[in-house]
Protein backbone atom coordinates (compact mmCIF):
# COMPACT_ATOMS: atom_id res chain seq x y z
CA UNK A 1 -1.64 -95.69 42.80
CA UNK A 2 1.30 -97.29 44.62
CA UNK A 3 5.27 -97.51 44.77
CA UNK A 4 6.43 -101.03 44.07
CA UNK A 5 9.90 -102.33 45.67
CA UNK A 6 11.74 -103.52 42.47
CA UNK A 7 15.14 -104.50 44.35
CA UNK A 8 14.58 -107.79 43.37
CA UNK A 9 13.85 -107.04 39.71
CA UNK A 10 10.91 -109.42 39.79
CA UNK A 11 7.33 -110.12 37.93
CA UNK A 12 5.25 -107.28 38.99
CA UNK A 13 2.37 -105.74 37.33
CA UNK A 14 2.08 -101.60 37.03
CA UNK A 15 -1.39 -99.99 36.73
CA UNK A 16 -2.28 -96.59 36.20
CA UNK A 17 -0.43 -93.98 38.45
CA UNK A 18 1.94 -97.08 39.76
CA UNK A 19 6.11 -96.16 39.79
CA UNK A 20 8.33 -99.20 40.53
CA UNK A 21 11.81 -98.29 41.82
CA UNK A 22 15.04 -100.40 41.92
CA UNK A 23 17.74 -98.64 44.55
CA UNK A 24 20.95 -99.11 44.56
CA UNK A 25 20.55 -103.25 43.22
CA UNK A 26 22.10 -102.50 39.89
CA UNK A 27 25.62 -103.27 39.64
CA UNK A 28 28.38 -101.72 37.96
CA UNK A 29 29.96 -103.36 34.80
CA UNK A 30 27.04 -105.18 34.09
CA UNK A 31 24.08 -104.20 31.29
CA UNK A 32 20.56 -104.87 31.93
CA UNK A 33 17.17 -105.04 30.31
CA UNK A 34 13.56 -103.89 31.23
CA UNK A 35 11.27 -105.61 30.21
CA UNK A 36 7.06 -104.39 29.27
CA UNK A 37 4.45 -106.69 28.65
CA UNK A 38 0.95 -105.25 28.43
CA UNK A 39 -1.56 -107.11 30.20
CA UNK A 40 -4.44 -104.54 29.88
CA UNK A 41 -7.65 -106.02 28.47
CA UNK A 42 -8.17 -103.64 25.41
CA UNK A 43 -5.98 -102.37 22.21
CA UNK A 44 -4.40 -99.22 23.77
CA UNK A 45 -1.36 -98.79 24.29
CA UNK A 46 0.71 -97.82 27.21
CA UNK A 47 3.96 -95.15 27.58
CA UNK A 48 6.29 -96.17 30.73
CA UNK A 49 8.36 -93.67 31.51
CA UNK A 50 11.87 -94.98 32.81
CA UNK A 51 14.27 -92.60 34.89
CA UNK A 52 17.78 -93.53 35.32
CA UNK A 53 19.24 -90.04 36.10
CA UNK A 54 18.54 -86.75 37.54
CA UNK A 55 20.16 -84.73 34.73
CA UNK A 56 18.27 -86.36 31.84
CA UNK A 57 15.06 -86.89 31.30
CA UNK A 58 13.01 -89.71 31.36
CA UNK A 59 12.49 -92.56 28.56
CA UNK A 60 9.62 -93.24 27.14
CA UNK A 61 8.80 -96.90 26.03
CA UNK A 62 5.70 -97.28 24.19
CA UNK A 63 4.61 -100.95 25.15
CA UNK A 64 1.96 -101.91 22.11
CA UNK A 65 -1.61 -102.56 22.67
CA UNK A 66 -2.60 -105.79 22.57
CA UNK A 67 -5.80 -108.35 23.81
CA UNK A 68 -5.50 -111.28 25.60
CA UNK A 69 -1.82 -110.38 27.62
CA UNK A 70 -0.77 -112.09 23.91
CA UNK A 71 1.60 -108.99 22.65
CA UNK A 72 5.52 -109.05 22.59
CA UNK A 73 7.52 -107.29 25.29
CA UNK A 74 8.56 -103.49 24.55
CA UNK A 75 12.70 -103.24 25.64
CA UNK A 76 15.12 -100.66 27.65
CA UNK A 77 18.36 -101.22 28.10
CA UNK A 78 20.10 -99.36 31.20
CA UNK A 79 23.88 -99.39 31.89
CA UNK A 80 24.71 -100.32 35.34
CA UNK A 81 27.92 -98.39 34.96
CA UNK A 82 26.11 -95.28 34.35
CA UNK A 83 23.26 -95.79 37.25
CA UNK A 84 22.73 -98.58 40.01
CA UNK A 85 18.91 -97.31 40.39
CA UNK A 86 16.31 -97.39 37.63
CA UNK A 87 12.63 -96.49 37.98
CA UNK A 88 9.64 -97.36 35.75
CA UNK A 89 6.44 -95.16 36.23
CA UNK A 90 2.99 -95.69 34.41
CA UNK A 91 1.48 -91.92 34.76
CA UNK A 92 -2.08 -91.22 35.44
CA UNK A 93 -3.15 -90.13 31.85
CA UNK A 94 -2.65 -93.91 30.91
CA UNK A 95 -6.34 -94.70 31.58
CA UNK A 96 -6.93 -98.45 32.18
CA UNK A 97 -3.12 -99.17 32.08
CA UNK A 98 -1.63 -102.52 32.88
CA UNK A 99 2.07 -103.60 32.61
CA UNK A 100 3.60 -106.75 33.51
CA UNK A 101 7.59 -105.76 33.91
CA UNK A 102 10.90 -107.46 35.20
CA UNK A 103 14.26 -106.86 35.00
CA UNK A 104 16.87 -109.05 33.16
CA UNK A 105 20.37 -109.95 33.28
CA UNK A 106 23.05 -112.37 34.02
CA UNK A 107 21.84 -111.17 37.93
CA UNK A 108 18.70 -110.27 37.69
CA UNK A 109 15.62 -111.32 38.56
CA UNK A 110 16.69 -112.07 41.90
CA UNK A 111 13.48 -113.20 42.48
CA UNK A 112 11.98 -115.64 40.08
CA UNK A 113 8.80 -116.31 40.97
CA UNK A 114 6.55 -116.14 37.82
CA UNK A 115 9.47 -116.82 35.81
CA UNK A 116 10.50 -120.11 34.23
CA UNK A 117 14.05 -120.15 35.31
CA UNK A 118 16.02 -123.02 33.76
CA UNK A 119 19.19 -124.20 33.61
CA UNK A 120 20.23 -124.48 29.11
CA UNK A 121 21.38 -127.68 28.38
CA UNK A 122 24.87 -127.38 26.89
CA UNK A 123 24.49 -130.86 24.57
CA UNK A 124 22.46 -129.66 21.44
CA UNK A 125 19.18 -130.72 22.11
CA UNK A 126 16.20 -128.33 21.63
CA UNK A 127 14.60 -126.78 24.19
CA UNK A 128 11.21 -124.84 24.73
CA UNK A 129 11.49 -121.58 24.84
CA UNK A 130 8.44 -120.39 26.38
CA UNK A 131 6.95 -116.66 27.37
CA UNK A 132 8.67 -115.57 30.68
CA UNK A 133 11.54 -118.05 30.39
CA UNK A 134 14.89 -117.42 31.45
CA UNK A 135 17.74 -119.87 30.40
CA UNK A 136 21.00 -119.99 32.10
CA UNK A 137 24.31 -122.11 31.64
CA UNK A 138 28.07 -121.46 32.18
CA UNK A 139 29.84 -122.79 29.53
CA UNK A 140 33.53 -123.78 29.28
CA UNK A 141 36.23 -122.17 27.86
CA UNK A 142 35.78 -123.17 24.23
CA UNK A 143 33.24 -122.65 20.77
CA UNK A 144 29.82 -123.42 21.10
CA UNK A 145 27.45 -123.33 18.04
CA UNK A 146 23.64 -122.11 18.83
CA UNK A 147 20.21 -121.78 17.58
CA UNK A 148 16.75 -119.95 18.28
CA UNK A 149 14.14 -120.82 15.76
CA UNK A 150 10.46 -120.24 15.68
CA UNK A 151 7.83 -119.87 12.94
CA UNK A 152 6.18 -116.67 14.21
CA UNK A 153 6.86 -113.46 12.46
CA UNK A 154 9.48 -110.91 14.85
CA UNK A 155 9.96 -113.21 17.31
CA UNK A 156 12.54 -111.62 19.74
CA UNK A 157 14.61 -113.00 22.37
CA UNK A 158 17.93 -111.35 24.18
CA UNK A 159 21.39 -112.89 25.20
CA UNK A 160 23.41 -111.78 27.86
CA UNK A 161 26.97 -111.49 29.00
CA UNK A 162 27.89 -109.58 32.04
CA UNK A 163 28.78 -106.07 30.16
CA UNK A 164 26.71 -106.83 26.72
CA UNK A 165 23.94 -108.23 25.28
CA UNK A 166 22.42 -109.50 21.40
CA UNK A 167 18.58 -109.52 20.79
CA UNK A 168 18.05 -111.97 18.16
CA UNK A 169 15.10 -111.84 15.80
CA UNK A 170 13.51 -114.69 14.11
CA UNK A 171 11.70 -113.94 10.58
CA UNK A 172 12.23 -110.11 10.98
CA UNK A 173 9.63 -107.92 9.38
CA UNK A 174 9.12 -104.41 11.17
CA UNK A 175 11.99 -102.53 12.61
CA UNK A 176 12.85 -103.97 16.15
CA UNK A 177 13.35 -99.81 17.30
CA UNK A 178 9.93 -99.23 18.05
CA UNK A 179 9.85 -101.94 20.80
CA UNK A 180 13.66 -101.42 21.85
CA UNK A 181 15.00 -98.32 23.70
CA UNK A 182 18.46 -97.32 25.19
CA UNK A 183 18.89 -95.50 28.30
CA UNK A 184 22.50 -93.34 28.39
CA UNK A 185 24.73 -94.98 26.81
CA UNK A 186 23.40 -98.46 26.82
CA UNK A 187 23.00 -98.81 23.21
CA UNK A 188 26.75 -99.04 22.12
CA UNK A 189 26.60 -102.62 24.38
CA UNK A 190 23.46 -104.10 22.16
CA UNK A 191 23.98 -105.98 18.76
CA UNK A 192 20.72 -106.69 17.19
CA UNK A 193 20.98 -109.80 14.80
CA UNK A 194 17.93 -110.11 12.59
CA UNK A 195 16.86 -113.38 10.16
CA UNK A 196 14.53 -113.03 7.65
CA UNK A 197 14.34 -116.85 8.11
CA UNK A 198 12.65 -118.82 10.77
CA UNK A 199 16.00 -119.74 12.72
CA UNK A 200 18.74 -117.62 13.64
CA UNK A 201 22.03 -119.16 13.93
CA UNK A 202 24.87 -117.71 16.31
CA UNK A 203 28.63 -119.03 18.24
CA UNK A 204 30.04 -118.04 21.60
CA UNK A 205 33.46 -118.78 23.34
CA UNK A 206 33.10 -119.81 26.84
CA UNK A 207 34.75 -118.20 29.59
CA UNK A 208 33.58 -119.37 32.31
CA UNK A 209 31.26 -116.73 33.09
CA UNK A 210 27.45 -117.24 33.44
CA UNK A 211 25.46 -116.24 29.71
CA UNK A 212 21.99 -115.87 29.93
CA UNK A 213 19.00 -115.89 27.53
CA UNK A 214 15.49 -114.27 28.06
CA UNK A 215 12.20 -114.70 25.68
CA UNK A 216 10.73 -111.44 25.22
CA UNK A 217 7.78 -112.40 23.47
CA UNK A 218 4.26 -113.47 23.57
CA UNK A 219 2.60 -116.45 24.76
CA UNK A 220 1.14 -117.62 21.63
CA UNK A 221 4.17 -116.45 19.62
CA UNK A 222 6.35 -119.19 21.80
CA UNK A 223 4.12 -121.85 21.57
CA UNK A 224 6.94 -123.63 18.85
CA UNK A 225 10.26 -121.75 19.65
CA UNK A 226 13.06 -123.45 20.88
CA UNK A 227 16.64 -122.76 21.58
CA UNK A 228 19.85 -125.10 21.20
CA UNK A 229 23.55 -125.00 22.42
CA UNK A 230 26.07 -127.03 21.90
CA UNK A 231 29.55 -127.55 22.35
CA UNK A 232 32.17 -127.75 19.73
CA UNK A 233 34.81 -129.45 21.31
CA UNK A 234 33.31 -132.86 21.59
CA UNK A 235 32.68 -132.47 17.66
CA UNK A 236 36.42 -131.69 17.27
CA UNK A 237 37.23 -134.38 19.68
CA UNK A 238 35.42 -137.16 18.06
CA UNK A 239 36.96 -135.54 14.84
CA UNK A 240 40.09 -136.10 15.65
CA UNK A 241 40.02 -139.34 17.24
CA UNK A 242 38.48 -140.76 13.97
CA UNK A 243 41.37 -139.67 11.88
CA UNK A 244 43.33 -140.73 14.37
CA UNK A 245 42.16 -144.44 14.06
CA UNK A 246 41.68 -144.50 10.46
CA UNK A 247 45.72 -143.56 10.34
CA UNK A 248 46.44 -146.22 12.78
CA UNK A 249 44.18 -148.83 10.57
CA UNK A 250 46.74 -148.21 7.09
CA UNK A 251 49.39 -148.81 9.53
């Protein structure tokens, strides 16, 4: 049993009786996610137990049983306007327990290590999206079209913006709520956008602040997902300067 120093929001791992604490590192105005993997060696599954105030009680995130470290990540979403501390605690009763965690934002992790952290291409082509990936890019201040596809059932992924994020599911089948849980009033900042297909296509106006994207699922499950951004003003610019010479040619 030990207390784990989660300023940093990094890749740690929680066993039985283990409580990690984050003091004072969240910041206000911007929304973040915990994230659960379980990494024990058997079915079972795990409760974490997330405290984010001292008048209400705790949340309880049921991380699913899994073999192999091969299960998707359980979710909870904690307002930074509401608390700058967060702590995650895996009680005693959870016999055998073990929980790979981080936390996610446009900040956070501060420290990466264990974490593919990789600058998103803004130019269309496809990237890997592998487990424990986080994708990063500042676009400009125009439209950019995207797309996450993957041919595993529920896989889940989650986009953020300073004050909000969107979890996007790829060929939804099971309601994402049993995996996904809201501390305070966290929830009214999360848009959950299903596809029953095996992409999930979405648009976003740059503003010159920093977006970020986070896998949050399984190893084997991201073996063939990728991601792809790319901007629409080039399109419109090449557009345009087409018409503009085929005008000039009937001149």
């Amino acid at each position: 049993m030990s207390t784990i120093n989660w300023n940093n929001g990094g890749l740690i791992e929680l066993s039985q009786g283990d409580t990690a604490t984050s003091t004072g590192s969240l910041n206000n105005g911007q929304l973040y996610c915990l994230f659960f993997y379980n990494a024990a060696g058997n079915d079972a599954s795990t409760t974490v137990d997330i405290v984010w105030s001292n008048s209400q009680p705790p949340i309880q995130v049921t991380v699913p049983g899994t073999t192999m470290n091969q299960g998707l990540a359980a979710l909870c979403f904690v307002n930074g306007s509401q608390t700058n501390t967060v702590s995650a605690a895996v009680t005693s009763g959870n016999q055998g327990a073990k929980i790979q965690a981080f936390i996610g934002s446009v900040k956070m992790p501060l420290d990466t290590q264990g974490i593919n952290n990789e600058q998103l291409q803004l130019n269309g082509q496809e990237q890997p999206f592998k487990k424990f990936t986080r994708f990063y890019a500042v676009p400009e201040s125009h439209w950019y079209s995207g797309h996450i596809q993957s041919d595993i059932n529920q896989f889940t992924s989650v986009q953020f913006t300073e004050s909000k994020a969107q979890v996007y599911i790829v060929n939804k089948l099971v309601d994402p709520n049993n995996v996904i849980k809201y501390a305070g009033d966290s929830q009214q900042y999360v848009t959950i956008i299903p596809s029953d297909t095996q992409s999930v296509a979405f648009n976003l106006q740059g503003n010159g602040q920093q977006l970020v994207w986070i896998n949050a699922d399984s190893a084997q499950n991201s073996n063939d997902a990728v991601i792809a951004v790319q901007s629409l003003s080039g399109l419109y610019n090449e557009n345009v300067t087409r018409q503009a010479e085929a005008l000039t040619s009937l001149v």
